[in-house]
C-alpha atoms as a PDB file:
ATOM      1  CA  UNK A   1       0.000   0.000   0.000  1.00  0.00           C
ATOM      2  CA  UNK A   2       0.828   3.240  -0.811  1.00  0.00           C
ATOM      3  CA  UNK A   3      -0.907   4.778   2.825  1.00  0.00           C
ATOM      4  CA  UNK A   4      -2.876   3.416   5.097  1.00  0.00           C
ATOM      5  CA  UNK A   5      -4.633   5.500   8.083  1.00  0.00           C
ATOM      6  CA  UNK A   6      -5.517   4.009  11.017  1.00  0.00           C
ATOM      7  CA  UNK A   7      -8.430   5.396  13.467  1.00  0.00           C
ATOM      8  CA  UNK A   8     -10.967   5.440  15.120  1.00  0.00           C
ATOM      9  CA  UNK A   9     -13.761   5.044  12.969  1.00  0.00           C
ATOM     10  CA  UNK A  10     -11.406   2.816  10.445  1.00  0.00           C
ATOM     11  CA  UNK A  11      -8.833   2.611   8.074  1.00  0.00           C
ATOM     12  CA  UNK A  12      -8.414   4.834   4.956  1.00  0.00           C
ATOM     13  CA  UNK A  13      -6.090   3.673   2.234  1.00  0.00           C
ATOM     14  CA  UNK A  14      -5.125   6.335   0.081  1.00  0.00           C
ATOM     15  CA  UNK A  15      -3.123   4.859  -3.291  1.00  0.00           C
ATOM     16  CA  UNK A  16      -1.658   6.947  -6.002  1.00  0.00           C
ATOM     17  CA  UNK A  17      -1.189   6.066  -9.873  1.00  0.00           C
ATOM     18  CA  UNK A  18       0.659   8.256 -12.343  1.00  0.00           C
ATOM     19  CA  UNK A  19      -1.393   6.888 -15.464  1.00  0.00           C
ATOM     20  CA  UNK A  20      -5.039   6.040 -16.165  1.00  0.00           C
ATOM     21  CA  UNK A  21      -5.648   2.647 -14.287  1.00  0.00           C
ATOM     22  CA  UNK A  22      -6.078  -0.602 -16.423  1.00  0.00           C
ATOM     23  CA  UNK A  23      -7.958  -3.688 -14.440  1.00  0.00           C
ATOM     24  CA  UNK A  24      -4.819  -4.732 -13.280  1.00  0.00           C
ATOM     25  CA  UNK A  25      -3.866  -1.785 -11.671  1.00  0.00           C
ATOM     26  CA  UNK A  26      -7.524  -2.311  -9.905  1.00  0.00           C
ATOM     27  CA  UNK A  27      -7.250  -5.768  -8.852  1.00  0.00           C
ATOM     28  CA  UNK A  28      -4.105  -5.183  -7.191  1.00  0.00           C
ATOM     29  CA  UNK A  29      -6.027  -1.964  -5.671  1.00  0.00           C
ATOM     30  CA  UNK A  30      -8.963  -4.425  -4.257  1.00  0.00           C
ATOM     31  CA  UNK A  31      -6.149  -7.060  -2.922  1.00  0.00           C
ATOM     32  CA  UNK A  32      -5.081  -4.326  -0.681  1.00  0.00           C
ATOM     33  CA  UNK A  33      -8.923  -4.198   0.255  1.00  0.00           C
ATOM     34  CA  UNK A  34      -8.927  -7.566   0.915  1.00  0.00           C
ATOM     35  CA  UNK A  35      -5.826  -7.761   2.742  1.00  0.00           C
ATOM     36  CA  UNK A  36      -6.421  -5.041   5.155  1.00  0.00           C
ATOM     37  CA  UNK A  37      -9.841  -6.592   5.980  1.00  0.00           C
ATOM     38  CA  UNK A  38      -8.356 -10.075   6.676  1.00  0.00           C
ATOM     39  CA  UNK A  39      -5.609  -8.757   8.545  1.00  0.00           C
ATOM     40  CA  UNK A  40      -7.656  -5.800  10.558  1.00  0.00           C
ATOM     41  CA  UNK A  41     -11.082  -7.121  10.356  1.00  0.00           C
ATOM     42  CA  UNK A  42     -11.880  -3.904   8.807  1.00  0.00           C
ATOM     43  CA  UNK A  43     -13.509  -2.867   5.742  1.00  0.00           C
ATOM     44  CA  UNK A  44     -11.403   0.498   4.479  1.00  0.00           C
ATOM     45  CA  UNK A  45     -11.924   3.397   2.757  1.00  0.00           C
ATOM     46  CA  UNK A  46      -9.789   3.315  -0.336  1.00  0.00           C
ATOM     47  CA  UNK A  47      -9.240   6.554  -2.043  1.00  0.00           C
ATOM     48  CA  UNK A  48      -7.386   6.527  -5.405  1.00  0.00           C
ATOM     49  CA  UNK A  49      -5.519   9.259  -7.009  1.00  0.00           C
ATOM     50  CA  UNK A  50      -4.415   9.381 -10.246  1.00  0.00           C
ATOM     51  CA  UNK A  51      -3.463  11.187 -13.498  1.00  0.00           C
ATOM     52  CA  UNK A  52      -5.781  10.914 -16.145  1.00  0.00           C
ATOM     53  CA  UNK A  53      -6.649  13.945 -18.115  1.00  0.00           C
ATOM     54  CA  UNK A  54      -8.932  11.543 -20.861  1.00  0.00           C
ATOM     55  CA  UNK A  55     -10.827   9.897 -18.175  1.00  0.00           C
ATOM     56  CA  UNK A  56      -9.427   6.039 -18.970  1.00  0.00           C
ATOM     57  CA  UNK A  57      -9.730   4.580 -16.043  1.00  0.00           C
ATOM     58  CA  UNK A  58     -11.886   1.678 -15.454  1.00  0.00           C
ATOM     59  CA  UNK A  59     -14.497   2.251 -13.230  1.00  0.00           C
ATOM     60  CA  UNK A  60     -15.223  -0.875 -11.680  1.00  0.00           C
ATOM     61  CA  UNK A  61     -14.364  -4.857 -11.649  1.00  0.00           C
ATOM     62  CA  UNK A  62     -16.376  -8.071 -11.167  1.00  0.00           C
ATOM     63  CA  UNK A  63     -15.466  -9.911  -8.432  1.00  0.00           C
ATOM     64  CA  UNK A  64     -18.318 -12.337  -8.378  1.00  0.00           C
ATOM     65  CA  UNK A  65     -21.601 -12.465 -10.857  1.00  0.00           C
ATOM     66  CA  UNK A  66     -23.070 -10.358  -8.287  1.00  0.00           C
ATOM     67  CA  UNK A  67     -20.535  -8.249  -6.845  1.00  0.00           C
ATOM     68  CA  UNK A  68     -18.757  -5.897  -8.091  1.00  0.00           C
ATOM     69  CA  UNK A  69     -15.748  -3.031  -6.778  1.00  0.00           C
ATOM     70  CA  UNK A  70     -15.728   0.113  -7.829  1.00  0.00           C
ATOM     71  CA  UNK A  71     -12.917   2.508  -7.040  1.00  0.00           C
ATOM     72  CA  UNK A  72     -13.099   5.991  -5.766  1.00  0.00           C
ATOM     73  CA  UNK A  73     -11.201   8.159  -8.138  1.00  0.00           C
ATOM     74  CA  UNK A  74      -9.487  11.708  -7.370  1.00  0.00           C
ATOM     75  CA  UNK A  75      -8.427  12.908 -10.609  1.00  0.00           C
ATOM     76  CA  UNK A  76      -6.414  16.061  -9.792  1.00  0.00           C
ATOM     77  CA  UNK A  77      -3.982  16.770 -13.007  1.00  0.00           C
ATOM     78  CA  UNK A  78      -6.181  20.037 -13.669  1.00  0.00           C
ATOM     79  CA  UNK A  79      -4.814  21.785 -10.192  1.00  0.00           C
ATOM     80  CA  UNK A  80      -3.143  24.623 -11.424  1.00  0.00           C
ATOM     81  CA  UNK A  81      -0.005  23.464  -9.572  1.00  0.00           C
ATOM     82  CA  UNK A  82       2.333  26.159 -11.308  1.00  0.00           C
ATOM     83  CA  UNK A  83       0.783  28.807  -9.623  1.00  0.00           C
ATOM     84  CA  UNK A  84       0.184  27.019  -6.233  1.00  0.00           C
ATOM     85  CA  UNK A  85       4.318  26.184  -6.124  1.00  0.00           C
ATOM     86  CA  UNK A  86       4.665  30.173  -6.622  1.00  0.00           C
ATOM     87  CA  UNK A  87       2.706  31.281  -4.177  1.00  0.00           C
ATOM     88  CA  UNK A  88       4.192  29.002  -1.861  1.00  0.00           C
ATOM     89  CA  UNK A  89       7.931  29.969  -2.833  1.00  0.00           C
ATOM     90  CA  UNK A  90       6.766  33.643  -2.413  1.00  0.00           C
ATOM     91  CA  UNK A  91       5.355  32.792   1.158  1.00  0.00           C
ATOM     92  CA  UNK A  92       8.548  31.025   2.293  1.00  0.00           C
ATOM     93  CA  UNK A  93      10.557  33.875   1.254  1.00  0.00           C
ATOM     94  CA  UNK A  94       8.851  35.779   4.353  1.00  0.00           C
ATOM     95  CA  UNK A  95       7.973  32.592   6.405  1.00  0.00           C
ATOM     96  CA  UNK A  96       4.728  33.182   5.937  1.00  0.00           C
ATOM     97  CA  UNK A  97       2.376  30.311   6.894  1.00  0.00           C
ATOM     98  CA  UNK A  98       0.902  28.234   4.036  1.00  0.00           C
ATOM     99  CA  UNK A  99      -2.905  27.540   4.398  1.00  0.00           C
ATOM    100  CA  UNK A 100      -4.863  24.299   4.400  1.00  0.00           C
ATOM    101  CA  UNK A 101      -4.953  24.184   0.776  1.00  0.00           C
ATOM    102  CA  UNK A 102      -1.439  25.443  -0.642  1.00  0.00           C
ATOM    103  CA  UNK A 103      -0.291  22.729   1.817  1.00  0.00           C
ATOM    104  CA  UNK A 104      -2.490  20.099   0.383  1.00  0.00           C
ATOM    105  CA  UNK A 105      -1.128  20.983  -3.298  1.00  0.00           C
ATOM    106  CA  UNK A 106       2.310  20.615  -2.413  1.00  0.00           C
ATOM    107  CA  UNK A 107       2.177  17.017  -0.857  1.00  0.00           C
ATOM    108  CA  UNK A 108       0.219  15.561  -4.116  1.00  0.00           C
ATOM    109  CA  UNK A 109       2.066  18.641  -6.642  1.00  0.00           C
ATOM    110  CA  UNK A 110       3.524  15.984  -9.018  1.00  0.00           C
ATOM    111  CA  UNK A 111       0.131  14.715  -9.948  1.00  0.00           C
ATOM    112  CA  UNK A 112      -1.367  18.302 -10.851  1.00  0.00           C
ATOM    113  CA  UNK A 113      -1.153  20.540 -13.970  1.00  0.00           C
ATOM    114  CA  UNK A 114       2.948  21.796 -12.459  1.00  0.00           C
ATOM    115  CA  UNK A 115       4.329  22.839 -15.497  1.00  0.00           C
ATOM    116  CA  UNK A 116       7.670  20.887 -15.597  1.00  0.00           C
ATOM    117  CA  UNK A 117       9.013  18.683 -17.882  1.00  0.00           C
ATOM    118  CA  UNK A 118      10.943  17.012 -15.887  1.00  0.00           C
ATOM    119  CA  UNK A 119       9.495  15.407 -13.089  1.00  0.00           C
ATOM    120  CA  UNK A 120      12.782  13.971 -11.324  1.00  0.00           C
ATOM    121  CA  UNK A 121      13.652  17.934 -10.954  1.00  0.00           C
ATOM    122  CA  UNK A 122      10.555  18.994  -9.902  1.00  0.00           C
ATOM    123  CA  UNK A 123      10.162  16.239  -7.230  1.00  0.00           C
ATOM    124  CA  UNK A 124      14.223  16.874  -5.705  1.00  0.00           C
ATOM    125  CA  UNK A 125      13.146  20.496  -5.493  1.00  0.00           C
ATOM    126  CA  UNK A 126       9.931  19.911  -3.524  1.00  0.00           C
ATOM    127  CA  UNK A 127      12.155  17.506  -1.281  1.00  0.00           C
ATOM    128  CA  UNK A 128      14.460  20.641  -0.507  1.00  0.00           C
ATOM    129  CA  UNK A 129      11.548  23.317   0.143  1.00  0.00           C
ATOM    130  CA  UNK A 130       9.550  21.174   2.140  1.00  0.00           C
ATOM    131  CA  UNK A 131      12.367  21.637   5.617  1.00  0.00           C
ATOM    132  CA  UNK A 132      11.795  25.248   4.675  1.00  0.00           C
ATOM    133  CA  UNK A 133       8.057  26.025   3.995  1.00  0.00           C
ATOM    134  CA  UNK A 134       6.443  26.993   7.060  1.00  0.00           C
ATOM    135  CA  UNK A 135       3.790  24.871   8.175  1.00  0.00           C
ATOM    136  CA  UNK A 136       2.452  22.616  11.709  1.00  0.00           C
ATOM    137  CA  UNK A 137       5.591  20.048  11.895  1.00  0.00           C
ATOM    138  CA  UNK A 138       2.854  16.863  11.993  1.00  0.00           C
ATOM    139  CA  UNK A 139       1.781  18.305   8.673  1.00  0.00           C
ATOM    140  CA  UNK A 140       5.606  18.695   7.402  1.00  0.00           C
ATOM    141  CA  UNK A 141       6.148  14.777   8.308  1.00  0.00           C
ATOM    142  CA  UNK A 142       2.881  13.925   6.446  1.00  0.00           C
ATOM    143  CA  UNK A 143       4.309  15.503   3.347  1.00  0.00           C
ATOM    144  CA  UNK A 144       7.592  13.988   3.911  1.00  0.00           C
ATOM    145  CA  UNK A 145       5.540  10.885   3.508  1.00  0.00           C
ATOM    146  CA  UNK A 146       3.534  11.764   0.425  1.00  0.00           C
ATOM    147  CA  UNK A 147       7.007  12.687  -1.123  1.00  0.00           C
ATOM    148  CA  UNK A 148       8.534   9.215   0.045  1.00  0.00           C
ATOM    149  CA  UNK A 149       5.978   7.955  -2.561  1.00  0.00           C
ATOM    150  CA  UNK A 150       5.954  10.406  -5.016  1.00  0.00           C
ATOM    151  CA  UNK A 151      10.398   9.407  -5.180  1.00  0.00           C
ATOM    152  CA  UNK A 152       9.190   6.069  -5.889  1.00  0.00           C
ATOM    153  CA  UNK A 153       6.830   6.734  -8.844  1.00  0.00           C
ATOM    154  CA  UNK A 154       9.064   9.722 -10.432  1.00  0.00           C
ATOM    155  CA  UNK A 155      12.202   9.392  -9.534  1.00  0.00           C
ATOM    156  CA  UNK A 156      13.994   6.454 -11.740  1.00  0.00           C
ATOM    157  CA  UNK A 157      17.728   7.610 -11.200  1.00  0.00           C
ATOM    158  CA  UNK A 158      19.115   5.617  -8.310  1.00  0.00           C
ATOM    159  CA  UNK A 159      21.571   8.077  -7.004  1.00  0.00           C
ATOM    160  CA  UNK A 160      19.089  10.538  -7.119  1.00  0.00           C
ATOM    161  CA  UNK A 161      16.757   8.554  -5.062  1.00  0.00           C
ATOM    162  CA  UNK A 162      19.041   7.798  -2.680  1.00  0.00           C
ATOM    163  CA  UNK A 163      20.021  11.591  -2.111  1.00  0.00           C
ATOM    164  CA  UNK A 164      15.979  12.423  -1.655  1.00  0.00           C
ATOM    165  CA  UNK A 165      15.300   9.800   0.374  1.00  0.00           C
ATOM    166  CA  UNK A 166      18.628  10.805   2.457  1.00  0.00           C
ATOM    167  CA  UNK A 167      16.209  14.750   2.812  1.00  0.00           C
ATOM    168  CA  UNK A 168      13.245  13.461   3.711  1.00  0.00           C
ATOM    169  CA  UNK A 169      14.721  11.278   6.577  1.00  0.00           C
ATOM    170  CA  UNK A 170      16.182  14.640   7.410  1.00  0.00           C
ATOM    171  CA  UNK A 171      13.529  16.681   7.519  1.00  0.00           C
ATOM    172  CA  UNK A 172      10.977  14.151   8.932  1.00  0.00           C
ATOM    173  CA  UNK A 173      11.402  13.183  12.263  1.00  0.00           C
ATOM    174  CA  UNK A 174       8.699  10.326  12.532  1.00  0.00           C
ATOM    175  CA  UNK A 175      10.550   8.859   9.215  1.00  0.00           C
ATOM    176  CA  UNK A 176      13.875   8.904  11.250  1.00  0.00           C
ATOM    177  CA  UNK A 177      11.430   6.927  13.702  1.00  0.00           C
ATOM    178  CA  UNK A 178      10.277   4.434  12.215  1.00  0.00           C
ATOM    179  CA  UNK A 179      13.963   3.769  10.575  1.00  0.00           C
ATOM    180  CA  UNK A 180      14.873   3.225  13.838  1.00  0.00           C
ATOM    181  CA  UNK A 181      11.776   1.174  15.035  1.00  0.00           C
ATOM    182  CA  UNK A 182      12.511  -1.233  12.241  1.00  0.00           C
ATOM    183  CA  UNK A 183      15.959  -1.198  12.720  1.00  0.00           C
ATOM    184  CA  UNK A 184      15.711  -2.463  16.437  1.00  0.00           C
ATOM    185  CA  UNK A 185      12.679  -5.021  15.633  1.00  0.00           C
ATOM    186  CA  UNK A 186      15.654  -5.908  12.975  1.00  0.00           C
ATOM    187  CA  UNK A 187      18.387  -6.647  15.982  1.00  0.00           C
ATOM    188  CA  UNK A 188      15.800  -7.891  18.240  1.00  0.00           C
ATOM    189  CA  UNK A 189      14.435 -10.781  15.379  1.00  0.00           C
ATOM    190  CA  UNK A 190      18.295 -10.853  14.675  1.00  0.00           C
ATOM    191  CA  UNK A 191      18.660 -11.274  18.247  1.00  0.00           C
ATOM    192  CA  UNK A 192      15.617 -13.888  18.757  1.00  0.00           C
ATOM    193  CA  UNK A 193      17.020 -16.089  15.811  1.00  0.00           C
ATOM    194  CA  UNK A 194      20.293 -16.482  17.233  1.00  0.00           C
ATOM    195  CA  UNK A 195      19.315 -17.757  20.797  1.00  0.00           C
ATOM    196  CA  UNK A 196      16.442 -20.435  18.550  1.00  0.00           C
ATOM    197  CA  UNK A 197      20.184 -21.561  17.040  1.00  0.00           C
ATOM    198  CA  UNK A 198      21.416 -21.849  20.293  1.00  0.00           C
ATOM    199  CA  UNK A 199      18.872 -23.403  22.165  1.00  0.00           C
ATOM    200  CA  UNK A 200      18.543 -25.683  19.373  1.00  0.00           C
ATOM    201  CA  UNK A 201      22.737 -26.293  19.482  1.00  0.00           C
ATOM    202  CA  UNK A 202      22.050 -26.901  23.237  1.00  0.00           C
ATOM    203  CA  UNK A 203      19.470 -29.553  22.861  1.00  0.00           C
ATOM    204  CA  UNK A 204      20.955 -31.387  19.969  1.00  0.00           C
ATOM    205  CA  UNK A 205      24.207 -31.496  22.494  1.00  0.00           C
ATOM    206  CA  UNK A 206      21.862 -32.768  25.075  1.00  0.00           C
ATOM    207  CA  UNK A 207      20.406 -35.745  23.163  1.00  0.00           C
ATOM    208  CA  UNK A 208      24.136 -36.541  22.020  1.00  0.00           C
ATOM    209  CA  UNK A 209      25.168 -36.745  25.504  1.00  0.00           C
ATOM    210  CA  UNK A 210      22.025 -38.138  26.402  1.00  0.00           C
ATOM    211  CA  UNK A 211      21.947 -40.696  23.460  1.00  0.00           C
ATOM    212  CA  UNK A 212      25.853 -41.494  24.294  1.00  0.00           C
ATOM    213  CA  UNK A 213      24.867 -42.131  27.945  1.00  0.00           C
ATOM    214  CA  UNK A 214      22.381 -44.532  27.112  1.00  0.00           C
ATOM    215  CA  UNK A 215      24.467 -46.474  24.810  1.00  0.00           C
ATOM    216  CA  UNK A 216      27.114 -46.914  27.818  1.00  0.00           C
ATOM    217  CA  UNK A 217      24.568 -47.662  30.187  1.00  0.00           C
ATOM    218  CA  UNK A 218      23.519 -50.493  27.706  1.00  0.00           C
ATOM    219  CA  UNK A 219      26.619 -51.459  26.949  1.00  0.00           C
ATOM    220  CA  UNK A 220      27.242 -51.627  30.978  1.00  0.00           C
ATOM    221  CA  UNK A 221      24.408 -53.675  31.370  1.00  0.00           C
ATOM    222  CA  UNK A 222      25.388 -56.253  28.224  1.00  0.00           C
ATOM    223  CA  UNK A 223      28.636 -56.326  30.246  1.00  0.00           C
ATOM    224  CA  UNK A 224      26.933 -57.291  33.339  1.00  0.00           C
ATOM    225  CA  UNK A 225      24.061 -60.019  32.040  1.00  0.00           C
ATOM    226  CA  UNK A 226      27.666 -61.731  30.347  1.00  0.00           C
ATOM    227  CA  UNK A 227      29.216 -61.526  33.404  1.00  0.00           C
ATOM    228  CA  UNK A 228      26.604 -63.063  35.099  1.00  0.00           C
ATOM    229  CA  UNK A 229      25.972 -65.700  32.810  1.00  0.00           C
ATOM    230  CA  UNK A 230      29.243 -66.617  33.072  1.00  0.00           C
ATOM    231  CA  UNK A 231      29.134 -67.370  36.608  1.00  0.00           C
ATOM    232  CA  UNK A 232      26.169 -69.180  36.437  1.00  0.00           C
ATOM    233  CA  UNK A 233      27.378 -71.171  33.740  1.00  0.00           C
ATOM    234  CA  UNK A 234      30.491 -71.472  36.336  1.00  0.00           C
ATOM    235  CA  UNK A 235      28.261 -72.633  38.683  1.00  0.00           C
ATOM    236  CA  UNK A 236      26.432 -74.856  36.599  1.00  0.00           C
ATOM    237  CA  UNK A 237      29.985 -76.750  36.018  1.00  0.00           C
ATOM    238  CA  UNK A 238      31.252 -76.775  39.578  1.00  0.00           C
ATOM    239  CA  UNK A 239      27.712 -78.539  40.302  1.00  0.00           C
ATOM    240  CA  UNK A 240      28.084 -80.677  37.853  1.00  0.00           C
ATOM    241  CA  UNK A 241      31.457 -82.048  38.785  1.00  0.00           C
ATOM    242  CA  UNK A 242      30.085 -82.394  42.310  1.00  0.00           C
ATOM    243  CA  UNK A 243      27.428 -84.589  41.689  1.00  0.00           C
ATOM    244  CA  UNK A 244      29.891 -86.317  39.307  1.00  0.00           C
ATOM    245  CA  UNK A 245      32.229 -87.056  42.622  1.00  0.00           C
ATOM    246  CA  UNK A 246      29.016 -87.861  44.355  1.00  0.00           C
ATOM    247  CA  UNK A 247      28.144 -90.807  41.978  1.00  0.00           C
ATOM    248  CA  UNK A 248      31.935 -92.253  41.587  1.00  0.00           C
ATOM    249  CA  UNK A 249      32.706 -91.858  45.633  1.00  0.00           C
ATOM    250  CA  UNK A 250      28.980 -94.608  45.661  1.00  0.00           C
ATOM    251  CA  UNK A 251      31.101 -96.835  43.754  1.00  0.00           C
ATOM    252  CA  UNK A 252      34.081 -97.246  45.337  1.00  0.00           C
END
């Protein structure tokens, strides 16, 4: 998924698309449906936006003979985006506060009527405004977020990505976070899977030993049960020869 929002009255999964959606663009748009409701138990609000000036979208898909899932489109290229990015340079040149809107055009600005041919450009230099433009910082990280995306479906140089990606963990601090949060769930699972080896070592050197033990012990008792037979048998012999002396001492 793209986003996904988690509250109180449910999950919202917002998914963004730089051309017109074909059905399997959908159908991997409804698998995030159906994933979210098997995992969450919830049913979520899934908002699409997407560039598609003629409209070519497919509305809907058949699921079943009777059921059907149709997407919620946001179609958003006619923003005039150019003018928007001004106004918001201008603003930051004072440090004037952006309002609800200017702030909502520059976290989806990519997708909107900008003006730019090239995209990469226009993306690295919304990365670098954003730790400038001044706005609520919860809002900035939200951005930060949008713009993590917007790297992914613009940006195709690698070094380039890398640099952006470097600025947004910058500028956002619940990015730097959750790098961290999955860095130390990393360790710890590192962590986990190395004492499972070692427990595992442990036991396997504990039924050897074990094992080895009962061998002996076996072999101890074989030992025995032929010692003892051969006393009985020793027995047996010395009884025999008495009785033997017995019978010959009768004759004489």
């Amino acid at each position: 998924m793209d986003i996904l929002l988690k509250g109180k009255e449910g999950c919202v999964n917002v998914e963004f698309h730089k051309q017109a959606l074909s059905k399997s663009h959908l159908d991997r748009d409804f698998e995030y449906v159906v994933q979210c409701y098997l995992f969450y138990d919830r049913i979520i609000d899934q908002k699409i936006i997407v560039i598609d000036k003629d409209r070519k979208s497919i509305e809907k898909i058949q699921i079943m003979p009777d059921l059907e899932y149709k997407a919620k489109y946001y179609f958003i290229p006619n923003i005039d985006g150019a003018t928007i990015l001004n106004n918001i340079k201008n603003k930051t040149k004072i440090n004037q506060e952006l309002d609800e809107y200017e702030q909502y055009v520059f976290s989806i600005l990519p997708f909107t009527s900008h003006g730019h041919y090239d995209e990469e450009q226009l993306v690295k230099e919304l990365c670098y405004l954003t730790p400038k433009i001044n706005i609520p910082e919860k809002n900035r990280e939200s951005i930060a977020l949008c713009q993590c995306i917007q790297i992914e479906l613009f940006v195709n140089d690698e070094e380039l990505e890398n640099e952006l990606m470097d600025v947004i963990a910058m500028t956002s601090s619940c990015i730097e976070r959750r790098e961290n949060k999955l860095k130390n769930a990393l360790k710890k699972a590192q962590k986990e899977a190395e004492e499972k080896v070692h427990q595992a070592e442990l036991k396997a050197e504990q039924a050897e030993e074990k094992a080895q033990k009962e061998a002996e012990e076996k072999v101890h008792q074989a030992e025995l049960k032929a010692e003892q037979d051969k006393q009985n048998i020793l027995k047996e012999i010395v009884q025999c020869r008495q009785v033997d002396f017995f019978i010959l001492s009768l004759y004489f």
